[in-house]
C-alpha atoms as a PDB file:
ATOM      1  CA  UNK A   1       0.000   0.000   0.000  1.00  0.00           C
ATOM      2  CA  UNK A   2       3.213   2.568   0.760  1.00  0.00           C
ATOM      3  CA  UNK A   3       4.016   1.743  -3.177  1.00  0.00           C
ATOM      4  CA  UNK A   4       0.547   3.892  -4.230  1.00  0.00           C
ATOM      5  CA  UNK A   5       0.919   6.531  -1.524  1.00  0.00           C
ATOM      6  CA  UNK A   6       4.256   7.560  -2.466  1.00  0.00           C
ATOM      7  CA  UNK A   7       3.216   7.543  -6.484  1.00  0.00           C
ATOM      8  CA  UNK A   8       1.916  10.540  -7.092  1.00  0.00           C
ATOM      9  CA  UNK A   9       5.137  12.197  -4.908  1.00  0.00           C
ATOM     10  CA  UNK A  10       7.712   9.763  -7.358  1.00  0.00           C
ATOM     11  CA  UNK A  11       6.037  11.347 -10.160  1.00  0.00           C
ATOM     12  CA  UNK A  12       6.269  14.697  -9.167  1.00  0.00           C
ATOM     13  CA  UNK A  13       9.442  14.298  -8.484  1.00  0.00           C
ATOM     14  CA  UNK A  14      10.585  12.923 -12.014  1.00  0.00           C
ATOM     15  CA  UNK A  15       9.181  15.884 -13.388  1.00  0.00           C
ATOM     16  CA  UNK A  16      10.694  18.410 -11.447  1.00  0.00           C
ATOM     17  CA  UNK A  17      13.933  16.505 -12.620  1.00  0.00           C
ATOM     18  CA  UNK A  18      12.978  16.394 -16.068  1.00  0.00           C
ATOM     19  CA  UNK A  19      11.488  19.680 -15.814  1.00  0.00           C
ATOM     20  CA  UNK A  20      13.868  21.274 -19.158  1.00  0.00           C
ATOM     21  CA  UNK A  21      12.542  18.614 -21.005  1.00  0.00           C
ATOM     22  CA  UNK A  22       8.842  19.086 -20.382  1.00  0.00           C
ATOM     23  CA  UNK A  23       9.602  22.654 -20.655  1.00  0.00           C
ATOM     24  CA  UNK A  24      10.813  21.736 -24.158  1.00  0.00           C
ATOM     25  CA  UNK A  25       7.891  19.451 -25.372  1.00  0.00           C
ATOM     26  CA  UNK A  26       5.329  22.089 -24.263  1.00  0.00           C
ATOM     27  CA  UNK A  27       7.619  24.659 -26.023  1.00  0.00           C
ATOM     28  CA  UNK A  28       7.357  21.898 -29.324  1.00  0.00           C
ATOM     29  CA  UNK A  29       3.250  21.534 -28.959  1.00  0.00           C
ATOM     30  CA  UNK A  30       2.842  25.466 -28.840  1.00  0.00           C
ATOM     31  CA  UNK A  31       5.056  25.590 -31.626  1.00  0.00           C
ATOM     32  CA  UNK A  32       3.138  23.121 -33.948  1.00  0.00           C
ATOM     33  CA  UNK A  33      -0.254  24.448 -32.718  1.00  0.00           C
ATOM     34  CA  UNK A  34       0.895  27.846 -34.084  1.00  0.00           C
ATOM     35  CA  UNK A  35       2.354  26.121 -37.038  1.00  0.00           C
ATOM     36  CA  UNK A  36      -1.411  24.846 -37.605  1.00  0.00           C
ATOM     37  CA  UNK A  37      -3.111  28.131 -37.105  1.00  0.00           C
ATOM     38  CA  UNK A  38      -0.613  29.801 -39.223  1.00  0.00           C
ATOM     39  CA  UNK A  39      -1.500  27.312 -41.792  1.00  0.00           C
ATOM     40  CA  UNK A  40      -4.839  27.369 -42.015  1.00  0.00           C
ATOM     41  CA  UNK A  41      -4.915  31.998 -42.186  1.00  0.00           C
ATOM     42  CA  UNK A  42      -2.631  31.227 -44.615  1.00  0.00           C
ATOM     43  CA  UNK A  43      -4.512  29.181 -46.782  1.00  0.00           C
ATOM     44  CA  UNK A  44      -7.954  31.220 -46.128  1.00  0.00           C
ATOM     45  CA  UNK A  45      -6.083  34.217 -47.306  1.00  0.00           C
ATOM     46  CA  UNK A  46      -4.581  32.617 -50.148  1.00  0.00           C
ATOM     47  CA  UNK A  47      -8.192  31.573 -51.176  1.00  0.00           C
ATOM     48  CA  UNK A  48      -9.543  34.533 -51.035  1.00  0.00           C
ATOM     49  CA  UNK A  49      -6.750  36.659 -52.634  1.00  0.00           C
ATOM     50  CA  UNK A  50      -7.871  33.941 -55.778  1.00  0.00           C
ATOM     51  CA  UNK A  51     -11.521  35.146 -55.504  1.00  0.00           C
ATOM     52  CA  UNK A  52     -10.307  38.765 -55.623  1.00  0.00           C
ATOM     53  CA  UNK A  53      -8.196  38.218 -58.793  1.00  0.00           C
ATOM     54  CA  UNK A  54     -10.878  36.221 -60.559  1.00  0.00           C
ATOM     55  CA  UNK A  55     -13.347  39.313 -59.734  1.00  0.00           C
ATOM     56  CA  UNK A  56     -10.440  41.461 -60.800  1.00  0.00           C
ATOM     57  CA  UNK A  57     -10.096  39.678 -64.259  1.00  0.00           C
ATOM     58  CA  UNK A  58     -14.077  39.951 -64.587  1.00  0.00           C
ATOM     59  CA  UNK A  59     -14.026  43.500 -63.803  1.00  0.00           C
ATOM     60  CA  UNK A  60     -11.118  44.520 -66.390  1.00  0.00           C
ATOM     61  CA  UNK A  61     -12.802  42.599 -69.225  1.00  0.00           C
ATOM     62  CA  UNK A  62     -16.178  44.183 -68.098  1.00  0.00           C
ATOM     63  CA  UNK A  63     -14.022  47.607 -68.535  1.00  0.00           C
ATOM     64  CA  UNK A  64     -12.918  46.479 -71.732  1.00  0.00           C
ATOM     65  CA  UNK A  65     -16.320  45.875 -73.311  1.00  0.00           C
ATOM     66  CA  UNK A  66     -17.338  49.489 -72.041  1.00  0.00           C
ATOM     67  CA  UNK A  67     -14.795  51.194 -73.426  1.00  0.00           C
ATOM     68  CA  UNK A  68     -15.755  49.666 -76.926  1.00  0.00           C
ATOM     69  CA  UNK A  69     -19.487  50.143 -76.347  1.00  0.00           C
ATOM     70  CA  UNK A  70     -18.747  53.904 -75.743  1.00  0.00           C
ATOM     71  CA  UNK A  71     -16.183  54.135 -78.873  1.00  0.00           C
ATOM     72  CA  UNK A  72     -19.109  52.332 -80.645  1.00  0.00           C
ATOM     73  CA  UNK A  73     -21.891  55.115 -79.881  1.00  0.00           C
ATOM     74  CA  UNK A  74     -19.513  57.530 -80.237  1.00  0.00           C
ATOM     75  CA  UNK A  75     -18.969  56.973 -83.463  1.00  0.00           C
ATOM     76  CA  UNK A  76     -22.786  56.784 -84.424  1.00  0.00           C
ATOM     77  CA  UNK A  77     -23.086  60.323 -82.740  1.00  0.00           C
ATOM     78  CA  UNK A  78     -19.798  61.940 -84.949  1.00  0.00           C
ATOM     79  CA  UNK A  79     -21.488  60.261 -87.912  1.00  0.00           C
ATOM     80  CA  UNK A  80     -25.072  62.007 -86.740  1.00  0.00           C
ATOM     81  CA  UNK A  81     -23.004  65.373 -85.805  1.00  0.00           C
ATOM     82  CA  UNK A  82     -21.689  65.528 -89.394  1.00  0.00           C
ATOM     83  CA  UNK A  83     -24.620  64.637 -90.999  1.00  0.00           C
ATOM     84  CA  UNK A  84     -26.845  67.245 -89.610  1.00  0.00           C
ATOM     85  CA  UNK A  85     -24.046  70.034 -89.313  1.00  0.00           C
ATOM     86  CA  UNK A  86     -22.419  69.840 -92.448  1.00  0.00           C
ATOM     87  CA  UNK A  87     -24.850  67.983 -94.717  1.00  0.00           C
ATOM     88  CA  UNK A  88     -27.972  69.774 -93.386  1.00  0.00           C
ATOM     89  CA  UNK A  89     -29.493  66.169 -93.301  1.00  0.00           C
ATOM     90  CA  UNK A  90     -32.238  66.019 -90.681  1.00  0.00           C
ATOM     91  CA  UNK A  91     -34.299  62.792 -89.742  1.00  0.00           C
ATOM     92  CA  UNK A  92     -37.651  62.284 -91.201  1.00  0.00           C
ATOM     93  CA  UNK A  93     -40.846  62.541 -88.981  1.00  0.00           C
ATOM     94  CA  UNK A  94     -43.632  60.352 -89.682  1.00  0.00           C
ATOM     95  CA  UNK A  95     -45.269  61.860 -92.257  1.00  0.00           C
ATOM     96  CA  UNK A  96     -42.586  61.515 -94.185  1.00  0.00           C
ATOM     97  CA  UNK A  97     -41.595  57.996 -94.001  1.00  0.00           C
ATOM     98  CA  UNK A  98     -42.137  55.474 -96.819  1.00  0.00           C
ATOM     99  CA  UNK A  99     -42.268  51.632 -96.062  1.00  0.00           C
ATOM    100  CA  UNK A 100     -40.838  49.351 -98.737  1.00  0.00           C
ATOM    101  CA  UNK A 101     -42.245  45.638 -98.310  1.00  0.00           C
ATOM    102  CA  UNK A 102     -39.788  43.049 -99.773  1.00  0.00           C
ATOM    103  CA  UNK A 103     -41.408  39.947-101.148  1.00  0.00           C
END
């Protein structure tokens, strides 16, 4: 029965002796659970800087198509500009409109 009493006290004892080298392996699993965290942020904010291009790369080609949609009207209004200030051209109104069927 002395063999169970003095256990827990034989115990403590080997780890106050081996005290550097528990200090060590707790050092080793902080070390690895900061490893993990690290990790993990890491690959969050590697995911979403991958979102944030692919909206990038959608917004630029959006840009693109706006700049040749305005190049596009512009044109149609420089071509409307010249018509009615230097040809005198001006549209017809309704009265003045002929339909031609095609058969």
């Amino acid at each position: 029965m002395k063999l169970s009493a003095d256990l827990p006290m034989e115990i403590i004892k080997d780890l106050w002796f081996h005290r550097w080298a528990l200090l060590f392996y707790l050092l080793i699993v902080c070390s690895l659970s900061a490893s993990i965290v690290v990790t993990a942020k890491t690959k969050t904010e590697i995911s979403e800087l991958r979102q944030t291009e692919v909206e990038e790369d959608y917004l630029e080609n959006e840009w693109r198509n706006l700049l040749l949609e305005e190049e596009t009207l512009a044109e149609h209004s420089k071509v409307r500009d010249v018509a009615e200030n230097q040809l005198n051209m001006t549209r017809p109104d309704a009265n003045n409109e002929e339909h031609v069927e095609i058969e």
